[in-house]
Protein backbone atom coordinates (compact mmCIF):
# COMPACT_ATOMS: atom_id res chain seq x y z
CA UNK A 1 120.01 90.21 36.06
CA UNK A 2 120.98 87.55 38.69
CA UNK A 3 118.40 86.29 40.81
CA UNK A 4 118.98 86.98 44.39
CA UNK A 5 120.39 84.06 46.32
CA UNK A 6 118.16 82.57 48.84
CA UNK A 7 119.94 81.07 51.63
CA UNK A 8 119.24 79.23 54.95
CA UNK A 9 120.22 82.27 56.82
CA UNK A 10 118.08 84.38 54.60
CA UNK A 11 115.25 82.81 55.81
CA UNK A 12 115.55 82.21 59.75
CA UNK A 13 116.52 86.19 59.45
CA UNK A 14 112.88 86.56 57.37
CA UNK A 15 111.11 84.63 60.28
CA UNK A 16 109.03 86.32 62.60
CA UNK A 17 109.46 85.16 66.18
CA UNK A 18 106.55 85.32 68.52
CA UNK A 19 106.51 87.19 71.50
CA UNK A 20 108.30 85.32 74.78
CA UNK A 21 105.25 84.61 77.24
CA UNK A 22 106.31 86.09 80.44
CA UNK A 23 104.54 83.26 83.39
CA UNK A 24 104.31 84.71 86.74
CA UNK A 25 101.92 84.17 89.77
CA UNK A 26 99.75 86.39 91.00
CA UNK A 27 101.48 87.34 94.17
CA UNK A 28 104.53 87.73 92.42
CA UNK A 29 102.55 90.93 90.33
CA UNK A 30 100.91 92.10 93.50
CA UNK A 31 104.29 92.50 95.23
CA UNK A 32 105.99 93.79 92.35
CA UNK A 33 103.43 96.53 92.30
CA UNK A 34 103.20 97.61 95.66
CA UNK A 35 107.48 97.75 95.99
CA UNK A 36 109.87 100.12 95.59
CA UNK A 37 112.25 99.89 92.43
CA UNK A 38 115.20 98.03 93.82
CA UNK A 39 112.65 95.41 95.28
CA UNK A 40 110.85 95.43 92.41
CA UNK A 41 114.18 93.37 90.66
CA UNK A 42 114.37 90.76 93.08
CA UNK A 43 111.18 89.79 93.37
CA UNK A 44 111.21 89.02 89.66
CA UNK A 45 114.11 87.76 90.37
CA UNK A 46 112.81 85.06 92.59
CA UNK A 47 109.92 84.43 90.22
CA UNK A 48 111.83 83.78 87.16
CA UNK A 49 114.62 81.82 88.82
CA UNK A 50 112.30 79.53 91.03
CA UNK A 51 114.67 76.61 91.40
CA UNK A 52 116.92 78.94 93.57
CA UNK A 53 117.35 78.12 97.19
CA UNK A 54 115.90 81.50 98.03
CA UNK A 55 112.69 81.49 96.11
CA UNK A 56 112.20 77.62 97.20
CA UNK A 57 112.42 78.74 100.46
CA UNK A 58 109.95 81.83 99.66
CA UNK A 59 107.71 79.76 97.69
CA UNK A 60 107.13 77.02 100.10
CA UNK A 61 107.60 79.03 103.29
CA UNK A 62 103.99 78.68 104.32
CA UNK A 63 103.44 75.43 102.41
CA UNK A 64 102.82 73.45 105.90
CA UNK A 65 99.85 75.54 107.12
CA UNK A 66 98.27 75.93 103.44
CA UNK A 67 98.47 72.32 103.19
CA UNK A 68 96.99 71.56 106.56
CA UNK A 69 94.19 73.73 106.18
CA UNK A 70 93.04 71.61 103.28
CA UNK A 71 93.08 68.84 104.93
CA UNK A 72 90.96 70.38 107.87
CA UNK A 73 88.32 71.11 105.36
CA UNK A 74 89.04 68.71 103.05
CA UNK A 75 87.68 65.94 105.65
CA UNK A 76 85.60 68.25 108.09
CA UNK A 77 88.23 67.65 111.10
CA UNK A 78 87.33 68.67 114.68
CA UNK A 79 88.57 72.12 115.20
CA UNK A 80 90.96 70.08 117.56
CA UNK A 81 92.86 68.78 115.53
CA UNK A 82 94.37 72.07 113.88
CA UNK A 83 95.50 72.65 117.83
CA UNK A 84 97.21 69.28 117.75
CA UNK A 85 98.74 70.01 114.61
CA UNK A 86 100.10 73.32 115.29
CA UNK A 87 102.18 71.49 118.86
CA UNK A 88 103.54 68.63 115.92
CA UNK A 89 105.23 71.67 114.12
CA UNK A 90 106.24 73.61 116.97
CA UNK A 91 107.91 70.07 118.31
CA UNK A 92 110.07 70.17 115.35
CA UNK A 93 110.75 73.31 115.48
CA UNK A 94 112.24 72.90 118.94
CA UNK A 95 114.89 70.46 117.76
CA UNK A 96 115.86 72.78 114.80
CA UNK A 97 117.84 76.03 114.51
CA UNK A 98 117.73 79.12 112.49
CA UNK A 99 115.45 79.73 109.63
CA UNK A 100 114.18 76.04 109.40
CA UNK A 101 112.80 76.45 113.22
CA UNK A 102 111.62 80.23 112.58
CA UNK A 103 109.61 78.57 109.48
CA UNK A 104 108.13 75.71 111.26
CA UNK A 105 106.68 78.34 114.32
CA UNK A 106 105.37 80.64 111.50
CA UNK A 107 103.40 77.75 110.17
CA UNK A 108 102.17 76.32 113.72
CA UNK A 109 101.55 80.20 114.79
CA UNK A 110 99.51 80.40 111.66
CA UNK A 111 97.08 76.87 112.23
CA UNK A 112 96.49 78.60 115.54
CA UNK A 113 95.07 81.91 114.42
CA UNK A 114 93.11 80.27 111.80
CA UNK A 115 91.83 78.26 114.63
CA UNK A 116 91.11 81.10 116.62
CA UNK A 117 89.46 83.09 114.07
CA UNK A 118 87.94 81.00 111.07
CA UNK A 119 88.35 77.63 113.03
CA UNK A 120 84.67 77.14 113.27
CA UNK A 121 84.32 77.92 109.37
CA UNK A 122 83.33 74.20 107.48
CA UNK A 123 83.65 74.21 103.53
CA UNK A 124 82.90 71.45 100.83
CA UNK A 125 86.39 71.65 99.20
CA UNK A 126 86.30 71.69 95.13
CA UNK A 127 88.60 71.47 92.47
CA UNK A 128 91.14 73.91 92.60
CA UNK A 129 90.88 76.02 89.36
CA UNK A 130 93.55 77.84 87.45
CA UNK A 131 92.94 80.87 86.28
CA UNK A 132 94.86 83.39 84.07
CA UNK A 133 94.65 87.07 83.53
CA UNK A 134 96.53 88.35 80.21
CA UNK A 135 98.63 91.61 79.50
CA UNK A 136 100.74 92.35 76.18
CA UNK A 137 103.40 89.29 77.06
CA UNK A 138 102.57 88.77 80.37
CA UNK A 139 100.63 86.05 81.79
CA UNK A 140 99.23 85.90 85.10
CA UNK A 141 98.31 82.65 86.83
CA UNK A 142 95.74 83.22 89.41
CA UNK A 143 95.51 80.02 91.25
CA UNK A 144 93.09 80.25 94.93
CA UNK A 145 94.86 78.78 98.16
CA UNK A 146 91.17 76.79 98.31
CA UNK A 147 88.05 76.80 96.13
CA UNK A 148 85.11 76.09 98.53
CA UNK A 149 81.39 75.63 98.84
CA UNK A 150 79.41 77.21 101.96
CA UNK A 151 75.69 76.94 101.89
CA UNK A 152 76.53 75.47 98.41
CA UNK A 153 77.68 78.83 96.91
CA UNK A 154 81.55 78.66 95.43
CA UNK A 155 84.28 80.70 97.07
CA UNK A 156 87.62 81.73 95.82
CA UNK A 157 90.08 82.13 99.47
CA UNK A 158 93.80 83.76 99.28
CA UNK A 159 95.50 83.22 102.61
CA UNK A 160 97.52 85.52 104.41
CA UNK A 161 99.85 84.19 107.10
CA UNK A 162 102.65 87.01 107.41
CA UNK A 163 102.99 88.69 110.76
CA UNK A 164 103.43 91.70 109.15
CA UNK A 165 99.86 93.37 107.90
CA UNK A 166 99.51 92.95 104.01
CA UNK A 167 99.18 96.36 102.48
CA UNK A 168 95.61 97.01 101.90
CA UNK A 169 96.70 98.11 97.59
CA UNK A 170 98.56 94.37 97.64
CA UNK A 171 94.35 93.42 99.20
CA UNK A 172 92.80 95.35 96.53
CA UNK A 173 94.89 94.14 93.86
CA UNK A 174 95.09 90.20 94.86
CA UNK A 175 91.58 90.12 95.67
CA UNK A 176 90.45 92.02 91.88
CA UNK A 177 92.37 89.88 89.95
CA UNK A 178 90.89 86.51 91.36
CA UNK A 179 87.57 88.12 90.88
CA UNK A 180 88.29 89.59 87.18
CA UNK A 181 90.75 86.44 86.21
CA UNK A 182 87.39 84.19 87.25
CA UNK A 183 85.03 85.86 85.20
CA UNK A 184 87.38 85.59 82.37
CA UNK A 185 87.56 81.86 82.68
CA UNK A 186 83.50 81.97 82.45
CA UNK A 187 82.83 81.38 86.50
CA UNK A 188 80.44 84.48 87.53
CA UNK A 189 81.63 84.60 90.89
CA UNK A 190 79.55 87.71 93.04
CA UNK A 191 82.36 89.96 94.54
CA UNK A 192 81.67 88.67 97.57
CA UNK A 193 82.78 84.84 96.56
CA UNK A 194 85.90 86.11 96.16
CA UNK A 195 87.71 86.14 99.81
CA UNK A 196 91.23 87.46 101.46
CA UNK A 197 92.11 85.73 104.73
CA UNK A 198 94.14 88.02 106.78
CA UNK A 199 94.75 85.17 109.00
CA UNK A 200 96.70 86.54 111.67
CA UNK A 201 94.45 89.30 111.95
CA UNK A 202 91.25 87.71 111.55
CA UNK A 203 90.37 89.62 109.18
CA UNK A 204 88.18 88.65 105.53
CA UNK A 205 88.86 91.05 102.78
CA UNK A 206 85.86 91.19 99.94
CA UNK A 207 87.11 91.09 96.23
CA UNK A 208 85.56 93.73 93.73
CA UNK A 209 85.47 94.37 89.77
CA UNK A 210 89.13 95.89 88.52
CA UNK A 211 88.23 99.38 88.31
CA UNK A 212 89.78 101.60 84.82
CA UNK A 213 92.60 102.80 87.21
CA UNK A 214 93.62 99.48 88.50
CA UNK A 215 93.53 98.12 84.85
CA UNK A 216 95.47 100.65 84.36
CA UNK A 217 98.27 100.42 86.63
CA UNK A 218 98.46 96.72 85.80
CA UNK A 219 98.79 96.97 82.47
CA UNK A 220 102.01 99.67 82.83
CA UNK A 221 103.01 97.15 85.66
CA UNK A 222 103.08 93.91 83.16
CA UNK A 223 104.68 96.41 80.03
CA UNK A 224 107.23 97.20 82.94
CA UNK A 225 107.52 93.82 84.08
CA UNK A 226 108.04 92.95 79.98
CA UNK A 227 110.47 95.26 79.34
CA UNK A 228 113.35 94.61 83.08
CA UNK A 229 112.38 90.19 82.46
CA UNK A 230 114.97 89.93 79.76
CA UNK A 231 117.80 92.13 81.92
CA UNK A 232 117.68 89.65 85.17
């Protein structure tokens, strides 16, 4: 009886391939779960292809205020100077057109509410930390806008800057995941440590433990999410 001829193509077929890790950020899974079905493409769209134009645009949109904020508390500024920096980005938004000068007003109309509402708020500014929250192939990255101490107690914060109000399931699920993706990572942050800044609004959202039926629902959203990445 011949023996049976072992080639090179015999044995990349015999090899078992792992998994593809599917990296995407944690707004990108709150979004995808609180859209419809034909949104639901393009936002993993804009996630997977982040080089593009449009999720460049999307990505950095609010880059300016984020930015300035931690500088604000970053060196304990006078609440002054957010005021002054809000009329620098409104000034170049006046000699621009279309979506650059609607950007640069978003950002300077969002240093303004901040300053109005949380303006008066002073932080020791930490490390940021980068968290992760696991499902089947799906990685989450759960990264805070800042990581504070007030009163010497740590505090996750998640801005939001959007004019439109965030949908209070996109809160719950934002604001869970920071809290659950912490504890993972060995930080026992108390629910209330972990904080959503509706900025606009002036409102402060209070994360809380991910309940079975949010587990749940992310865990079909990241099988879901596994099953359309390889089709865009």
């Amino acid at each position: 009886m011949r023996p049976e001829r072992f080639t090179t193509s015999t044995a990349m077929s015999n090899i078992v391939r792992a998994p593809q890790v599917i990296n995407i950020p944690l707004s990108c899974l709150a979004e995808y779960m609180t859209s419809g079905y034909a949104r639901q493409r393009t936002v993993l769209q804009e996630f997977k292809y982040p080089q593009s134009d449009t999720s460049q645009a999307r990505i950095k949109y609010y880059q300016d205020a984020r930015d300035t904020l931690y500088s604000y508390h970053k060196n304990d500024l006078d609440r002054s100077w957010l005021t002054h920096q809000a009329a620098s980005l409104e000034s170049l938004g006046a000699v621009e057109q279309g979506n650059r000068r609607t950007r640069l007003e978003n950002n300077a109309r969002a240093l303004r509410a901040y300053e109005n509402f949380f303006g008066s708020k002073s932080y020791e500014v930490l490390t940021l930390p980068k968290w992760k929250l696991t499902f089947s192939t799906v990685k989450v990255i759960v990264r805070p806008d800042l990581y504070v101490a007030e009163n010497d107690l740590p505090k996750a914060i998640k801005f939001e800057f959007g004019t439109k109000a965030p949908k209070p399931e996109l809160i719950k699920i934002i604001s869970q995941c920071m809290l659950e993706a912490a504890h993972q990572a060995g930080n026992s942050l108390p629910s209330g440590s972990v904080l959503f800044f509706d900025v606009p609004r002036g409102a402060i959202h209070k994360g809380a433990r991910i309940g079975a039926l949010m587990k749940r629902n992310i865990e079909a959203a990241c099988l879901s999410i596994e099953a359309i990445w390889p089709t865009i």
